[in-house]
C-alpha atoms as a PDB file:
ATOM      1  CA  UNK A   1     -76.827 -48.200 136.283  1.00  0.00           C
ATOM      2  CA  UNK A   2     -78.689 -51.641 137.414  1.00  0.00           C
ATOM      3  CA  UNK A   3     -81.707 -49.454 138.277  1.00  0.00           C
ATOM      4  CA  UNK A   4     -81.960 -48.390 134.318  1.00  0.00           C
ATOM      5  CA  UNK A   5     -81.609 -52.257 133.030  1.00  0.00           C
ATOM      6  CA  UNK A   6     -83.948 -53.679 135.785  1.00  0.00           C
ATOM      7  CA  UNK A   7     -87.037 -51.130 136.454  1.00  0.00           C
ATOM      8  CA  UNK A   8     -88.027 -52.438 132.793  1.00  0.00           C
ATOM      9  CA  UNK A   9     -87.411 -56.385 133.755  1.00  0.00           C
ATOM     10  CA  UNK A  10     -89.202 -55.497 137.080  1.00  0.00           C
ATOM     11  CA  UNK A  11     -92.156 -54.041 135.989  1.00  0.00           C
ATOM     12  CA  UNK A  12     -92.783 -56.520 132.982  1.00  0.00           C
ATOM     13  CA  UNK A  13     -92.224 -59.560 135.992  1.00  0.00           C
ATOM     14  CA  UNK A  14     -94.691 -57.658 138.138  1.00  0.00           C
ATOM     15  CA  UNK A  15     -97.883 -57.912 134.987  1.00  0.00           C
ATOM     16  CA  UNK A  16     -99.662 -60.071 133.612  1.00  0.00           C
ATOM     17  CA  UNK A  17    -101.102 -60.525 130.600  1.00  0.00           C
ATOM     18  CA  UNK A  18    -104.711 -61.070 130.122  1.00  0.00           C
ATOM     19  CA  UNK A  19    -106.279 -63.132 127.504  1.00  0.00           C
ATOM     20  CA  UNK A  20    -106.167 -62.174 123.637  1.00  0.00           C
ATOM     21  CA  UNK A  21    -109.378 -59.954 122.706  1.00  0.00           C
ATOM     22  CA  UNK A  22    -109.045 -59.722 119.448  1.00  0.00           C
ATOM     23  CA  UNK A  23    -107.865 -56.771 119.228  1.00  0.00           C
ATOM     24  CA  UNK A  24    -105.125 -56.080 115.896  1.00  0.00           C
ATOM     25  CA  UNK A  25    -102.485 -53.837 115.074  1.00  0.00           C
ATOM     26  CA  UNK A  26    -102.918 -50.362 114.097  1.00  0.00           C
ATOM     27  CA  UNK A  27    -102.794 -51.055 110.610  1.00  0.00           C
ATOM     28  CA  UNK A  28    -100.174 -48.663 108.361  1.00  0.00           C
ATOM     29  CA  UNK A  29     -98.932 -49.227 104.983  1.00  0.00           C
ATOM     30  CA  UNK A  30     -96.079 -46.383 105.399  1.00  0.00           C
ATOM     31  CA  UNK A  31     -93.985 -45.697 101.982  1.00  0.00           C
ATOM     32  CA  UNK A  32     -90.559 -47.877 102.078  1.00  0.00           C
ATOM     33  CA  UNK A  33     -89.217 -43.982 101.510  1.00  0.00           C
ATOM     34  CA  UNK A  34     -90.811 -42.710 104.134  1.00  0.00           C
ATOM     35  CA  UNK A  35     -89.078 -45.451 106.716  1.00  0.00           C
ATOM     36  CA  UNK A  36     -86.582 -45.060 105.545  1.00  0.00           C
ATOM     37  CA  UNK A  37     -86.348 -41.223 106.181  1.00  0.00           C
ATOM     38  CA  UNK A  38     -87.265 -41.638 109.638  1.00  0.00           C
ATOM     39  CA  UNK A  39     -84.023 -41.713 112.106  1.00  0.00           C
ATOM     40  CA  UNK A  40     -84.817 -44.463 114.807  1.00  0.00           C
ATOM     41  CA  UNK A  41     -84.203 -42.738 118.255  1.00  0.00           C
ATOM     42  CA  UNK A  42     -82.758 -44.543 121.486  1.00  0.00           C
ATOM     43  CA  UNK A  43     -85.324 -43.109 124.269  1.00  0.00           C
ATOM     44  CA  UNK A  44     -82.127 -42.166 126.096  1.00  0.00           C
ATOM     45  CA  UNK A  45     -81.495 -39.448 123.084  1.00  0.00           C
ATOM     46  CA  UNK A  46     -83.556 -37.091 124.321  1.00  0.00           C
ATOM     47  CA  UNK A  47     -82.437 -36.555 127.657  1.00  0.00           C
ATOM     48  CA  UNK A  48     -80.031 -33.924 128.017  1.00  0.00           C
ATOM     49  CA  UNK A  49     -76.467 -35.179 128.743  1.00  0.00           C
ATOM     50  CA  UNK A  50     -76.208 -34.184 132.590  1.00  0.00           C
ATOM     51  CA  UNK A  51     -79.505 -36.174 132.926  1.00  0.00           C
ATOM     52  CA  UNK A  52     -78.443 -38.921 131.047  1.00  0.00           C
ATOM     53  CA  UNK A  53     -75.025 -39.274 133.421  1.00  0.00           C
ATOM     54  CA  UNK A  54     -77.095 -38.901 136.356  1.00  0.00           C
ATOM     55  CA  UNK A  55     -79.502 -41.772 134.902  1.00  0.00           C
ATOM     56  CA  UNK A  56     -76.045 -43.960 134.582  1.00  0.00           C
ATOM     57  CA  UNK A  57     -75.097 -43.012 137.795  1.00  0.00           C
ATOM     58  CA  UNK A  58     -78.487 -44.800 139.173  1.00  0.00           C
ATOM     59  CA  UNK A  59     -79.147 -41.120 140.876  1.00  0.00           C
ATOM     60  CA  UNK A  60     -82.770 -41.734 140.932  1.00  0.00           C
ATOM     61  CA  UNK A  61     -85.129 -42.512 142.977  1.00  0.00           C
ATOM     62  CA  UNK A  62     -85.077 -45.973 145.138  1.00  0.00           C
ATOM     63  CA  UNK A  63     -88.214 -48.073 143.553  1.00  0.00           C
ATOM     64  CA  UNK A  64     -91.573 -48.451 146.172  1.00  0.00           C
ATOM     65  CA  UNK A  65     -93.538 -51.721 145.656  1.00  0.00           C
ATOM     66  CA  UNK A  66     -95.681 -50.616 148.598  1.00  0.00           C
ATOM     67  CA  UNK A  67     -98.929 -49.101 149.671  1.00  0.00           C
ATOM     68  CA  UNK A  68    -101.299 -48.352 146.428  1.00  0.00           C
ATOM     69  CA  UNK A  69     -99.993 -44.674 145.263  1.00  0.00           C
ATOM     70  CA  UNK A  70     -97.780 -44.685 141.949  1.00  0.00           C
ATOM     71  CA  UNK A  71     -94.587 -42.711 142.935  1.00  0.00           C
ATOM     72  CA  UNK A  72     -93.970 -39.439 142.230  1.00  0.00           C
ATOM     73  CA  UNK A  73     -92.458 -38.792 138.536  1.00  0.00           C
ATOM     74  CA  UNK A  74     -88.549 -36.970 139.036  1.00  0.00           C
ATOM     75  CA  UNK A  75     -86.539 -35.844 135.947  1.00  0.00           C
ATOM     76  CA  UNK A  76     -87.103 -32.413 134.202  1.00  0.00           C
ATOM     77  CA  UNK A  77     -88.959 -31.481 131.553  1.00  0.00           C
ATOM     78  CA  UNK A  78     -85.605 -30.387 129.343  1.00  0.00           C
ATOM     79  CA  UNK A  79     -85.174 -31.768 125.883  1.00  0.00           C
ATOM     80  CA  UNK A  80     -82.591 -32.071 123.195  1.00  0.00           C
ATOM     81  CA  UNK A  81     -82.807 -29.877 120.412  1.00  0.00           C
ATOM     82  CA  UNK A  82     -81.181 -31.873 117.931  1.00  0.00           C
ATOM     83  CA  UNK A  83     -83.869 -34.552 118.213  1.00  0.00           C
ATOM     84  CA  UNK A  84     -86.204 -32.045 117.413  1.00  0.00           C
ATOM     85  CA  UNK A  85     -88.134 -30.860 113.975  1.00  0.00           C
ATOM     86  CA  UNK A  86     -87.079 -34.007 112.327  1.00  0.00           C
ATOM     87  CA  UNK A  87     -88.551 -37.200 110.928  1.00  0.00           C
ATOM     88  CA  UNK A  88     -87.955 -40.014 113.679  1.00  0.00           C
ATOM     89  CA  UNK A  89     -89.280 -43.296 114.883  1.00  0.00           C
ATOM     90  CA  UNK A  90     -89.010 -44.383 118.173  1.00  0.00           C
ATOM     91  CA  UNK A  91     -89.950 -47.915 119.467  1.00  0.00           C
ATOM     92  CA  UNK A  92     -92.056 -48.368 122.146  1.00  0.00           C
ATOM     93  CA  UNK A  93     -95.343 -48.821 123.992  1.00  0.00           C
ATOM     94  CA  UNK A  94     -99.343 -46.868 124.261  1.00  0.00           C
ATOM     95  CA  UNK A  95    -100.704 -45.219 127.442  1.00  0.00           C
ATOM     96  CA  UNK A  96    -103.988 -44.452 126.458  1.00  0.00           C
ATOM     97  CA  UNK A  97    -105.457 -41.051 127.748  1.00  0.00           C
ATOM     98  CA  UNK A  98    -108.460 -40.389 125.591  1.00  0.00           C
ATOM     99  CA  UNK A  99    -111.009 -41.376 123.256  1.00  0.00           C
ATOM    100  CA  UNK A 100    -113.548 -40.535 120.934  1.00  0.00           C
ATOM    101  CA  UNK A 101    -117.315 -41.216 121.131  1.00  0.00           C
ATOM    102  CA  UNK A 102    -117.291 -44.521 119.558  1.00  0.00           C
ATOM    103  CA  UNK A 103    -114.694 -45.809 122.017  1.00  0.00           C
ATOM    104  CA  UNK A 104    -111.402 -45.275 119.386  1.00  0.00           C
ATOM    105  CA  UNK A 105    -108.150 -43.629 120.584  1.00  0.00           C
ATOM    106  CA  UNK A 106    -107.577 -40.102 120.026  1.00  0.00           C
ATOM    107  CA  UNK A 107    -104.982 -39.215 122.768  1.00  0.00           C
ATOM    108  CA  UNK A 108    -102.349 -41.405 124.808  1.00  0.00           C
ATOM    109  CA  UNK A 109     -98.991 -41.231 126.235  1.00  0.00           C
ATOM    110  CA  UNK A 110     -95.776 -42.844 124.176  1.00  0.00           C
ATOM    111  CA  UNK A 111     -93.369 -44.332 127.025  1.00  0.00           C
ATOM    112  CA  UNK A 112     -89.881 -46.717 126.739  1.00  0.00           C
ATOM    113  CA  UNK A 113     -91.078 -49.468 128.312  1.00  0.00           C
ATOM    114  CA  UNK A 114     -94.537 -51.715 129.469  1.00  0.00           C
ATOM    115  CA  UNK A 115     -96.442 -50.812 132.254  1.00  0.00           C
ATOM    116  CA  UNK A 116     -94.838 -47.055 132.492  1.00  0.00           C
ATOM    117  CA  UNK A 117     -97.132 -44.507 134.316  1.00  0.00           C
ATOM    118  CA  UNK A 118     -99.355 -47.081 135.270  1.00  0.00           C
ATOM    119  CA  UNK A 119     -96.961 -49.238 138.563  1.00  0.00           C
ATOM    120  CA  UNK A 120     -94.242 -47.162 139.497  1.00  0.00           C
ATOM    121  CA  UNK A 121     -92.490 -44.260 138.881  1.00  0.00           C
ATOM    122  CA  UNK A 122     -93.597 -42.714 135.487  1.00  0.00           C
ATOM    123  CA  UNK A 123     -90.522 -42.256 133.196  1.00  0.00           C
ATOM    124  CA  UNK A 124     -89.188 -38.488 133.439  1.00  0.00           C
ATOM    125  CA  UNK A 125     -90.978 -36.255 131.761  1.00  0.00           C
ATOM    126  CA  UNK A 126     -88.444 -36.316 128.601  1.00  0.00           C
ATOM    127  CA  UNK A 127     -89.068 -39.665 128.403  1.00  0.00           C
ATOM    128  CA  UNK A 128     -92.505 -39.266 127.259  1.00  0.00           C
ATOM    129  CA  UNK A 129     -93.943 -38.292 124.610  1.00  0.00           C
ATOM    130  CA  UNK A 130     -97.632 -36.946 124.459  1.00  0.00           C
ATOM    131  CA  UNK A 131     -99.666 -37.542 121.278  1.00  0.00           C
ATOM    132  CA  UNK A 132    -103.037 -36.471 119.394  1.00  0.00           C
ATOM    133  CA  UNK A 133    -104.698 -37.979 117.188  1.00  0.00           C
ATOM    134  CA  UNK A 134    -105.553 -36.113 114.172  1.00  0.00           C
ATOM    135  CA  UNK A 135    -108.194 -39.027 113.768  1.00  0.00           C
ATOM    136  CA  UNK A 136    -109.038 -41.702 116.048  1.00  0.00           C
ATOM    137  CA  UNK A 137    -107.982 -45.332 115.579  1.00  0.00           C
ATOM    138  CA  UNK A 138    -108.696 -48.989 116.907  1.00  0.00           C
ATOM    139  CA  UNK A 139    -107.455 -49.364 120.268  1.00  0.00           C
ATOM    140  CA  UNK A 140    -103.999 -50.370 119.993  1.00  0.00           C
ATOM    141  CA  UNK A 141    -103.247 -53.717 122.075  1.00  0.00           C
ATOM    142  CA  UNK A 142    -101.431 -52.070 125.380  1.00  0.00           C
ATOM    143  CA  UNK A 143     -99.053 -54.959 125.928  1.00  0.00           C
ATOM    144  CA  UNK A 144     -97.815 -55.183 122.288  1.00  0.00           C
ATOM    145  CA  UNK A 145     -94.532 -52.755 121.042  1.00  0.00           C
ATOM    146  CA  UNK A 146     -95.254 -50.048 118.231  1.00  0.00           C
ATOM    147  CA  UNK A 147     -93.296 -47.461 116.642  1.00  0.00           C
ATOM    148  CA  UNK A 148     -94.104 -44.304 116.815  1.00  0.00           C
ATOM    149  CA  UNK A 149     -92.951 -41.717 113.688  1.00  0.00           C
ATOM    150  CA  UNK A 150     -93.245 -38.149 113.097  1.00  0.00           C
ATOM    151  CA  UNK A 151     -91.447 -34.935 114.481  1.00  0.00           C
ATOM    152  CA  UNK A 152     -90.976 -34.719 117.804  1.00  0.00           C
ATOM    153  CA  UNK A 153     -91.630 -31.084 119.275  1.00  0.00           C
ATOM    154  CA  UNK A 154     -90.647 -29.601 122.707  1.00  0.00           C
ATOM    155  CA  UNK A 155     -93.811 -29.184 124.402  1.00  0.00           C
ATOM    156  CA  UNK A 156     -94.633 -29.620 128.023  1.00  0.00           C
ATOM    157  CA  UNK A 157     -98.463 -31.392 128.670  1.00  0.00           C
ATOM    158  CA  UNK A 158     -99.223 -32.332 132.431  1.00  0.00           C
ATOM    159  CA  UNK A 159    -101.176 -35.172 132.729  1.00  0.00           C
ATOM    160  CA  UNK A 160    -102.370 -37.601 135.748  1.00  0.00           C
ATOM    161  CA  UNK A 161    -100.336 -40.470 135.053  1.00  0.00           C
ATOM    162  CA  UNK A 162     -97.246 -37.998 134.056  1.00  0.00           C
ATOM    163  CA  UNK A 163     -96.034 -35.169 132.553  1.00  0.00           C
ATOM    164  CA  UNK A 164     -94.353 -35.233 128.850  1.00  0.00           C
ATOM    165  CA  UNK A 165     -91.586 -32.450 127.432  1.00  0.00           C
ATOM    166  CA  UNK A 166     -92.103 -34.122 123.954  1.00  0.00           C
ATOM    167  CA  UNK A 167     -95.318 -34.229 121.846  1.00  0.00           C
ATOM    168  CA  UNK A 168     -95.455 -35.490 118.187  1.00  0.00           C
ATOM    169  CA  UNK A 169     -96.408 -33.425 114.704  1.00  0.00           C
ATOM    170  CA  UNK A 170     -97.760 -35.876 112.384  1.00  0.00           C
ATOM    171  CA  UNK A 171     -98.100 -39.230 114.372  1.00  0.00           C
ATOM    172  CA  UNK A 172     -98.016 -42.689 112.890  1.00  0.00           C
ATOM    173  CA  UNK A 173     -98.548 -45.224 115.096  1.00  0.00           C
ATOM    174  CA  UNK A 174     -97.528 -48.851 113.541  1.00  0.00           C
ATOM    175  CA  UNK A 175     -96.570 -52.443 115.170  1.00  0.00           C
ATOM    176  CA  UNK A 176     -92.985 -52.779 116.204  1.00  0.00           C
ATOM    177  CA  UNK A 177     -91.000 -55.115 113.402  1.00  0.00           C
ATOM    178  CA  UNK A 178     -87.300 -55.234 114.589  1.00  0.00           C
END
């Protein structure tokens, strides 16, 4: 169970943050009504309830701050079906994994916490959430919190930095306001 509260602490301690480039918000005006619709998600949700004991249990794998190759990614790519087809938000923070010509995102990774995918051990693979873009906006700053509404859908999408059991239907990407 220390492994869940401390690979977050760990891997924000291990970062730095580099200097401000100007770089705002993803800028959305969503509806009060539609906010409030959404059902705000704990990541730990949409594991599956054997995972999730095994995840309290601290059966994963031991962190490696050594050599330069990111560990492999465990978990499974199961999901929850009652987190499914619905209107949710879930907080948290932008891999990006694509963009369009002009240099605005189009594709990225949603993950729990900072630096996930990109030091250690990506989150499991229903711990991620893959999204497109039906248009491209600004680059997002990485190091900054967002929520991320729409309907969550089981699909598995393998990618470099980690596979994803989740993608999103209708995506709004907006900053994170607790």
């Amino acid at each position: 169970m220390r492994t869940v509260f401390l690979l977050p602490l760990m891997l924000l301690a291990a970062c730095q943050r580099p200097v401000d480039t100007g770089v705002t918000a993803v800028p959305q005006d969503a509806p009060a009504a539609v906010v409030a619709a959404e059902q705000e998600l704990d990541w730990l949700q949409m594991l599956p309830p054997d995972e999730l004991a095994a995840l309290e249990r601290g059966d994963g794998p031991e962190v490696q701050h050594s050599g330069n190759r990111r560990m492999a990614q465990f978990g499974t790519f199961r999901t929850v079906d009652a987190v499914l087809q619905r209107p949710v938000r879930l907080p948290g923070y932008v891999v990006p994994l694509g963009t369009a010509a002009d240099g605005r995102l189009s594709e990225f990774l949603f993950v729990p916490y900072y630096g996930a995918c990109i030091h250690v051990p990506p989150p499991p693979p229903n711990q991620i959430v893959h999204v497109r873009l039906p248009e491209p906006i600004a680059m997002p700053d990485m190091y900054a919190p967002y929520f991320l509404a729409g309907h969550l859908q089981a699909e598995r999408v393998d990618d470099d930095l980690g596979g994803s059991a989740y993608s999103m239907r209708e995506p709004t990407l907006r900053p994170y306001e607790p």
